[in-house]
Protein backbone atom coordinates (compact mmCIF):
# COMPACT_ATOMS: atom_id res chain seq x y z
CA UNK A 1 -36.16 -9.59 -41.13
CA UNK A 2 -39.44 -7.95 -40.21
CA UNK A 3 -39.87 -5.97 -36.76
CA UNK A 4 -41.42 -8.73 -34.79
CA UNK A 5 -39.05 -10.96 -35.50
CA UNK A 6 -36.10 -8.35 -34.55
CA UNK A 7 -38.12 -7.54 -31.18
CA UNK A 8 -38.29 -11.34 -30.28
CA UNK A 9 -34.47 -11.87 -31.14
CA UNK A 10 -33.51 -8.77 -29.01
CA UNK A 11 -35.78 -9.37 -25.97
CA UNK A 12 -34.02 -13.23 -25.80
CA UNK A 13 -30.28 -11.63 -25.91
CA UNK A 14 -31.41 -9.37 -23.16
CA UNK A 15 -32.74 -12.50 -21.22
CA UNK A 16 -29.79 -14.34 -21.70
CA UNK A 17 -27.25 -11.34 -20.70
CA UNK A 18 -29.53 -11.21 -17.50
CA UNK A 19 -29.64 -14.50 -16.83
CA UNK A 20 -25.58 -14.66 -17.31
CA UNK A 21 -25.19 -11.51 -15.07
CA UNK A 22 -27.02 -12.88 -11.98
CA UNK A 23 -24.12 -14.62 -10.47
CA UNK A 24 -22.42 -11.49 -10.25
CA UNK A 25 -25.70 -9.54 -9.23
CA UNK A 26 -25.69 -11.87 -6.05
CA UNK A 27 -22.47 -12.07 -5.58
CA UNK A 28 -22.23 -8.60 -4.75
CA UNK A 29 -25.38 -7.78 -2.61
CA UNK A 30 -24.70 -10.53 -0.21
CA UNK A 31 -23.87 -9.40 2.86
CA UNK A 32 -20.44 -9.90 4.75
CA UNK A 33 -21.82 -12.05 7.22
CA UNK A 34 -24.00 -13.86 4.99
CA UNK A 35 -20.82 -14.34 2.49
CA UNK A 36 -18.59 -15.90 5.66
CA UNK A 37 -21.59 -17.91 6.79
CA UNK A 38 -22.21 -19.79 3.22
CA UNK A 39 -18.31 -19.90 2.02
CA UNK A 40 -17.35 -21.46 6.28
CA UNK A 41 -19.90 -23.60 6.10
CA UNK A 42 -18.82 -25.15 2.45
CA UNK A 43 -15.78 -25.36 3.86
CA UNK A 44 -16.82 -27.67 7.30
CA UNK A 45 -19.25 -29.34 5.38
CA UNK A 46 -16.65 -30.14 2.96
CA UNK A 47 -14.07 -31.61 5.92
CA UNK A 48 -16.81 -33.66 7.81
CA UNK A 49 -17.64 -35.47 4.47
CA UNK A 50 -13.95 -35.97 3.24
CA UNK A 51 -12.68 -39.14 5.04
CA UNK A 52 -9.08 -38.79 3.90
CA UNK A 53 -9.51 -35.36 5.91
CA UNK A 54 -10.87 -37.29 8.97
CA UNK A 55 -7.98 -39.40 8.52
CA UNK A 56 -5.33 -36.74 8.81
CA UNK A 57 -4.58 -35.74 4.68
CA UNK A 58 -4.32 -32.24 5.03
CA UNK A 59 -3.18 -31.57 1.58
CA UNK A 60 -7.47 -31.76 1.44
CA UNK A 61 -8.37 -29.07 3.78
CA UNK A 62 -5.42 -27.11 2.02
CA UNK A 63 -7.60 -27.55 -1.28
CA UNK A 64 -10.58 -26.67 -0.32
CA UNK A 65 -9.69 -23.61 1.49
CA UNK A 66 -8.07 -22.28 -1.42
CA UNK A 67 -11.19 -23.12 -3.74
CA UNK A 68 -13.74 -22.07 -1.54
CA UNK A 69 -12.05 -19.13 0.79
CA UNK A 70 -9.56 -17.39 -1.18
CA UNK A 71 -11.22 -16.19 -3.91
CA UNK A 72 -12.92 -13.64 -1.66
CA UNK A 73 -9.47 -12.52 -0.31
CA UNK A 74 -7.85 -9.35 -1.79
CA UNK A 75 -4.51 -10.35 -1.47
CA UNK A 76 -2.77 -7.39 -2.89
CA UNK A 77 -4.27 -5.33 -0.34
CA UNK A 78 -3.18 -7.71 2.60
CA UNK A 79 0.12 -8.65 1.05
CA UNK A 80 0.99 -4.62 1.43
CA UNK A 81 -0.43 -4.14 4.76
CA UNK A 82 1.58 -7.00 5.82
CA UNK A 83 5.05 -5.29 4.06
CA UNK A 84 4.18 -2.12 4.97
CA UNK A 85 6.07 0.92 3.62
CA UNK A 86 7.95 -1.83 1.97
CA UNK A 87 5.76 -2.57 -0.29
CA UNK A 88 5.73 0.90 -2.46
CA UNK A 89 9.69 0.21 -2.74
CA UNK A 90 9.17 -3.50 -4.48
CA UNK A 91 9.09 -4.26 -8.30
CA UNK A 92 6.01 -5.78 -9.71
CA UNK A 93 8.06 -8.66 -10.08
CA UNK A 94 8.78 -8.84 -6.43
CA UNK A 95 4.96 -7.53 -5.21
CA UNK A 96 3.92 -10.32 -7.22
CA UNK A 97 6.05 -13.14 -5.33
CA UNK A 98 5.50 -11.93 -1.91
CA UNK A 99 1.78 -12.30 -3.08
CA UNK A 100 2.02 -15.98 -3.91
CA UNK A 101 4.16 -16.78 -1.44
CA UNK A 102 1.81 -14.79 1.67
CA UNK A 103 -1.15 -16.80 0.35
CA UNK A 104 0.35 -19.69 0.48
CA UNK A 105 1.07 -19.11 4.63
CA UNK A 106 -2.10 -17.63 4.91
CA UNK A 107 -3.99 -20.82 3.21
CA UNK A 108 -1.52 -22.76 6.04
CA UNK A 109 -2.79 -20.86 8.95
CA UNK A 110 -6.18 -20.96 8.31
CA UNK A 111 -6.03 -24.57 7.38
CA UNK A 112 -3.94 -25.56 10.50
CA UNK A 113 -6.68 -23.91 12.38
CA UNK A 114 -9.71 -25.68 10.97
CA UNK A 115 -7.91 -28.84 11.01
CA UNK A 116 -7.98 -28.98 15.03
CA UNK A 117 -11.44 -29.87 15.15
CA UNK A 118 -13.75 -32.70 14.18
CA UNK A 119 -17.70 -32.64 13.82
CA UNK A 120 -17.51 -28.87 13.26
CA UNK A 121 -20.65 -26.38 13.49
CA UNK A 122 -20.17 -23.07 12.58
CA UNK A 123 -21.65 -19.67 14.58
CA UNK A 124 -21.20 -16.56 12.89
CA UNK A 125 -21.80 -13.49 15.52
CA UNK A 126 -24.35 -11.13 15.43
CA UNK A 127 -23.01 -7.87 12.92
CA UNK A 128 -22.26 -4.85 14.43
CA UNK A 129 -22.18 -2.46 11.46
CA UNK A 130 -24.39 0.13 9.09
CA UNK A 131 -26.00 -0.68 6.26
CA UNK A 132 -23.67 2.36 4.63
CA UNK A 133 -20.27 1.14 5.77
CA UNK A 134 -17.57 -0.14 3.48
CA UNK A 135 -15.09 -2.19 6.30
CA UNK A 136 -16.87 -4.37 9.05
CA UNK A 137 -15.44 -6.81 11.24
CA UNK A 138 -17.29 -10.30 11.02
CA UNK A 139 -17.11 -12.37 14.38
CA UNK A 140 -16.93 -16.36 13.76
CA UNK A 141 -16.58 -19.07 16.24
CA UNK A 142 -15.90 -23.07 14.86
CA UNK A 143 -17.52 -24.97 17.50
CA UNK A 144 -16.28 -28.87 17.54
CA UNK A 145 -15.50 -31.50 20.38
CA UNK A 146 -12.45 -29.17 22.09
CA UNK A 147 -12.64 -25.79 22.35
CA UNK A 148 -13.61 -23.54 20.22
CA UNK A 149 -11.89 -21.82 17.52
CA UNK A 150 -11.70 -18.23 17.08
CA UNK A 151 -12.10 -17.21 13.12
CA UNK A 152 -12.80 -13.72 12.59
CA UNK A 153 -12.70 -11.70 9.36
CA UNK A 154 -12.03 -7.72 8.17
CA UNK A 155 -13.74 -6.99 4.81
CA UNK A 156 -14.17 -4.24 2.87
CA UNK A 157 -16.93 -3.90 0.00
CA UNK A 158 -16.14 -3.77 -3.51
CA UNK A 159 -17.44 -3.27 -6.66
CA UNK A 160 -17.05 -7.11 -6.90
CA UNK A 161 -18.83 -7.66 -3.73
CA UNK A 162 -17.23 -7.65 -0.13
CA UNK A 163 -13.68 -9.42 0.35
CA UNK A 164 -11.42 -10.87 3.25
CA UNK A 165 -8.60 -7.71 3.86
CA UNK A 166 -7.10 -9.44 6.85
CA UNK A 167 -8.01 -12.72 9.51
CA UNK A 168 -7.94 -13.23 12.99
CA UNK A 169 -7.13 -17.19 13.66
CA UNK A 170 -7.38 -18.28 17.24
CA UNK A 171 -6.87 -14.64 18.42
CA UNK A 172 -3.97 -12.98 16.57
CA UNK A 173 -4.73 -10.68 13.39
CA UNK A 174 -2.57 -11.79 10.63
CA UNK A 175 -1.61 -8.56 9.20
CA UNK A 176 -0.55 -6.92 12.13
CA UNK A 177 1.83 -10.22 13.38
CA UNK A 178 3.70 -10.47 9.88
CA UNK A 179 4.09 -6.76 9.66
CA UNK A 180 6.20 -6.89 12.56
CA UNK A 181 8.32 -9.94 11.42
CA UNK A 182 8.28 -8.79 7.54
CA UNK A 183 10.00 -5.41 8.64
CA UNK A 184 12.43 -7.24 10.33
CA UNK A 185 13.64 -9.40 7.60
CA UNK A 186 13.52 -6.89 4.97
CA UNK A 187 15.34 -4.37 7.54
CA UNK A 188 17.73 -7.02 7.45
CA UNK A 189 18.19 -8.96 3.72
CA UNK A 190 15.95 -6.77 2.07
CA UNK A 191 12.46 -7.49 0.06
CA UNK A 192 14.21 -10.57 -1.59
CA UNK A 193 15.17 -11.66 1.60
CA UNK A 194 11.94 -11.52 2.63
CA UNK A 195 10.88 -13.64 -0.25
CA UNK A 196 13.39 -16.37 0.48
CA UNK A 197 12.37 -16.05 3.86
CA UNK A 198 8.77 -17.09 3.05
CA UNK A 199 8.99 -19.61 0.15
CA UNK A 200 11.69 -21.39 2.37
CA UNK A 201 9.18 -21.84 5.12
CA UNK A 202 6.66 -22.93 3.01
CA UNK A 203 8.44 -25.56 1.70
CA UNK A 204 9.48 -26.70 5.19
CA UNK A 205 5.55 -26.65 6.14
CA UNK A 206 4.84 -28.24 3.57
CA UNK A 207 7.42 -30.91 3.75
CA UNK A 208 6.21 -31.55 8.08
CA UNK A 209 2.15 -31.99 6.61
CA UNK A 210 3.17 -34.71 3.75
């Protein structure tokens, strides 16, 4: 193989390792707001087109939320803010169940919340934060035919890009609600408790929205 040819060979596997990097690339320069903005607005564009949505399936919005919005969540982060000094106590085997079981409330929540409203427009709030900082608070409002609803958002940047560490829905930060009530249970039946706790009222959401 002469030296031209080895040049040309080289200079297209560098092309293609660029061109299969740039998802990433963008993925993490784009801002916080920006991220909220695109990934919110997939998600209402997504409801107003879906008629079994429109028509009440909420199994749908429950989809799409977890498609489109939590993959930008760092659940292991929120899961132990939400246990609290719990958390350093629980086996990986139990850490990893109160994650699965958290996201599945939190994909509730935030789904019961977008549900509310029809004909949806999004308006993400002017960002009060430094280009340097690494935690910002982005301010949201869902605008539809009744009154607005209140969807804000505490990130942190990553190496990844920036991700969801905790939501405000309609007013009330998640973390700091189910801190109070996970303390309680575990005070009293303990981290499996807890666990029980949560996977039994999933399943009785779950079985009120079929």
């Amino acid at each position: 193989m002469n030296r031209r040819t080895l040049g040309r060979l080289l200079s297209a596997a560098l092309s293609l390792a660029l061109l299969a990097s740039a998802p990433f690339v963008r993925a993490a320069e784009e801002g916080p707001d920006a991220l909220i903005k695109r990934v919110s607005t997939e998600v209402l564009d997504g409801i107003k087109s879906d008629k079994a949505t429109q028509a009440g399936d909420t199994s749908r919005v429950l989809a799409l939320v977890d498609a489109k919005v939590m993959p930008n969540v760092n659940f292991t982060r929120m899961t132990a803010s939400a246990v609290g000094r719990n958390w350093r106590q629980a086996t990986p085997a139990q850490k990893t169940r109160l994650q699965e079981e958290f996201k599945t409330l939190l994909i509730r929540t935030y789904s019961g919340a977008l549900s509310q409203v029809k004909d949806q427009s999004l308006n993400v709030k002017p960002l009060r934060a430094a280009p340097t900082d690494t935690e910002v608070t982005v301010r949201t409002e869902v605008l539809g035919r009744g009154d607005p609803v209140q969807l804000d958002y505490r990130m942190e940047k990553t190496p990844t890009g920036w991700k969801i560490y905790d939501l405000n829905v309609l007013g009330v930060w998640l973390v700091e609600t189910y801190r109070t009530q996970f303390a309680q249970e575990i005070s009293a039946n303990g981290v499996d408790g807890l666990i029980a706790s949560m996977s039994q009222r999933n399943k009785t959401n779950a079985g009120s929205k079929s």
